[in-house]
C-alpha atoms as a PDB file:
ATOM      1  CA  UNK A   1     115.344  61.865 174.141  1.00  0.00           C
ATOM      2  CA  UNK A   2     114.964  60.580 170.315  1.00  0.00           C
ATOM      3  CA  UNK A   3     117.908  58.705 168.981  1.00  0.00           C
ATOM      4  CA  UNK A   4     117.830  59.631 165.118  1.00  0.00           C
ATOM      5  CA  UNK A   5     116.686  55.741 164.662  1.00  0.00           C
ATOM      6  CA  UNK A   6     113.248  55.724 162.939  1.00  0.00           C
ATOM      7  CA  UNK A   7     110.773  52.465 162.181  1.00  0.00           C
ATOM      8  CA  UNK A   8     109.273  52.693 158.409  1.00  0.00           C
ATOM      9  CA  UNK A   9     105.909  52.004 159.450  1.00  0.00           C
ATOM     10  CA  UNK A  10     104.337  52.203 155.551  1.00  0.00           C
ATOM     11  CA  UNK A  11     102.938  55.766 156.521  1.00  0.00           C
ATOM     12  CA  UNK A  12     106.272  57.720 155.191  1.00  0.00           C
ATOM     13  CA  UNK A  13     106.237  59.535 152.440  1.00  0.00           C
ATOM     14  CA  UNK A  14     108.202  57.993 149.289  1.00  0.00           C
ATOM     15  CA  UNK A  15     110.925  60.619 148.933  1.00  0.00           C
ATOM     16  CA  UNK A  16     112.045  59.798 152.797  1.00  0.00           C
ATOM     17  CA  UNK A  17     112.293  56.078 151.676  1.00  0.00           C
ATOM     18  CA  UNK A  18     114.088  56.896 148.353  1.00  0.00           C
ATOM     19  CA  UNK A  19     116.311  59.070 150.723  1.00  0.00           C
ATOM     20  CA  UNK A  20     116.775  56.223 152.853  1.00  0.00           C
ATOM     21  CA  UNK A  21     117.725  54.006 149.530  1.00  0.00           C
ATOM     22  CA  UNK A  22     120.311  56.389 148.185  1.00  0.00           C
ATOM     23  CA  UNK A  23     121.955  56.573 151.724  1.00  0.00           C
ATOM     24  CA  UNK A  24     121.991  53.017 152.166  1.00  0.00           C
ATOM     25  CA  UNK A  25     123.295  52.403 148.454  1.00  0.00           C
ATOM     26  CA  UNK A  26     126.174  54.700 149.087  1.00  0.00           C
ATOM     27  CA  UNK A  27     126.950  52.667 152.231  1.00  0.00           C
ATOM     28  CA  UNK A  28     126.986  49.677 150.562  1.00  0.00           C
ATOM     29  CA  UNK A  29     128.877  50.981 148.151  1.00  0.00           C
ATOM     30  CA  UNK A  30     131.744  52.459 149.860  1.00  0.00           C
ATOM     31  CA  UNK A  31     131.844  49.146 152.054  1.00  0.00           C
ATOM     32  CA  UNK A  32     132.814  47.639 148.600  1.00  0.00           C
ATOM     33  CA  UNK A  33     135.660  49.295 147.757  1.00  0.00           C
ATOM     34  CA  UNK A  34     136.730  50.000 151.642  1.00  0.00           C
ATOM     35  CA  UNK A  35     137.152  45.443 151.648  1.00  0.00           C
ATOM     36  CA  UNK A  36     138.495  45.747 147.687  1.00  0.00           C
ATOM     37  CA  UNK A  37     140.632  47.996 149.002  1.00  0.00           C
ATOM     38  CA  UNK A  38     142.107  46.216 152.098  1.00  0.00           C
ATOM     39  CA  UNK A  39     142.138  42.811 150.296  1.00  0.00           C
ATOM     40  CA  UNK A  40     144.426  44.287 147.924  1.00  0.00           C
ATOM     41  CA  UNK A  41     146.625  45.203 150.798  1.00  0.00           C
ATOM     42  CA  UNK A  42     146.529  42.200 152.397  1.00  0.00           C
ATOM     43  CA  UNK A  43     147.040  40.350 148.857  1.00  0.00           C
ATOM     44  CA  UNK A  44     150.171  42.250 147.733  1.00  0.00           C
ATOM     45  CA  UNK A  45     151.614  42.192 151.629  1.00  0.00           C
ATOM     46  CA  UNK A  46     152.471  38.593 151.074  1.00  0.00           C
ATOM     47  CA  UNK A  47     154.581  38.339 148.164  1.00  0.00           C
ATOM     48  CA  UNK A  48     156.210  41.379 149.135  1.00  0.00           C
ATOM     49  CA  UNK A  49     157.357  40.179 152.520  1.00  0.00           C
ATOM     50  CA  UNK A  50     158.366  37.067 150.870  1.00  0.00           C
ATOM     51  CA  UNK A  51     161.029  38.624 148.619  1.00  0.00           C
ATOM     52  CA  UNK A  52     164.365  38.544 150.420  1.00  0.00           C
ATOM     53  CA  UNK A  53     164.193  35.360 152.219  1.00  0.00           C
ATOM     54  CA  UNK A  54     163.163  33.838 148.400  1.00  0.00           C
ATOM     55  CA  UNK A  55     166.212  35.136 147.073  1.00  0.00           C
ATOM     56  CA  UNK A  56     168.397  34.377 149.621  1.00  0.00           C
ATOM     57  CA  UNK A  57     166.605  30.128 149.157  1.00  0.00           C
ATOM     58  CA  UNK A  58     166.962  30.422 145.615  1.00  0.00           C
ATOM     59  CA  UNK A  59     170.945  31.143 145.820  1.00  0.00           C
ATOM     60  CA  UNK A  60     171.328  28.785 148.357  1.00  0.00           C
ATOM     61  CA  UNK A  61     170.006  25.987 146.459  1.00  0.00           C
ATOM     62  CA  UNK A  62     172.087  26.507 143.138  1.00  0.00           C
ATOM     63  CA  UNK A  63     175.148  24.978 142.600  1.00  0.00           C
ATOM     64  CA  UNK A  64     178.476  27.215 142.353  1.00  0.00           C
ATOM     65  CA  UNK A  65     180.879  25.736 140.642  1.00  0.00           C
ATOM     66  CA  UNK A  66     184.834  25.709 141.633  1.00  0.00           C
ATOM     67  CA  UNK A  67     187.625  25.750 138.756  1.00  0.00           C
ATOM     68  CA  UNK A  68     190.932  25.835 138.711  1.00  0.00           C
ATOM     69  CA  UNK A  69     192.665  29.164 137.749  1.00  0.00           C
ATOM     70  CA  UNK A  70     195.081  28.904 135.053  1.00  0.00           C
ATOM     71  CA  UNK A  71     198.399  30.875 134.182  1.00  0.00           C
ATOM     72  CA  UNK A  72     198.084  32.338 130.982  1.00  0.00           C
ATOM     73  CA  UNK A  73     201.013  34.625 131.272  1.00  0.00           C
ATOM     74  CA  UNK A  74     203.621  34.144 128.404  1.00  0.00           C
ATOM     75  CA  UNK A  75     206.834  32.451 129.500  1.00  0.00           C
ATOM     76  CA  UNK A  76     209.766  32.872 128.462  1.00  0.00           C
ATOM     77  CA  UNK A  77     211.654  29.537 126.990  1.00  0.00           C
ATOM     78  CA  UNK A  78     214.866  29.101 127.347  1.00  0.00           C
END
């Protein structure tokens, strides 16, 4: 029973070491922009969940003023 693993024991040929490279660069590679990828998620989840309940603070804390209401109707004099 093999298990597809193989030990570089100096013996291979260069192209199955260069093949080994490539396959290992595009790992690497993809791993990059797979953890750019979910940082951004995690980075932009924040703010976002954070909106309503920062509105909702930010009205609360402002003042809101009272004033009388005045008649401006025309009356007539007598």
């Amino acid at each position: 029973m093999t298990s597809g693993w193989t030990w570089h024991t100096g013996a291979e040929s260069t192209d199955s070491l260069q093949e080994s490279s490539k396959t290992m660069k595009k790992l690497g590679i993809a791993g990059i922009i797979t953890s750019g990828l979910i940082a951004a998620v995690v980075g932009l989840a924040g703010p976002a969940a954070a909106d309503y309940s920062h509105h909702d603070w930010v009205y609360d804390i402002q003042s809101h003023p009272t004033v009388p209401h005045v008649d401006t109707s025309v009356h007539q004099s007598r």
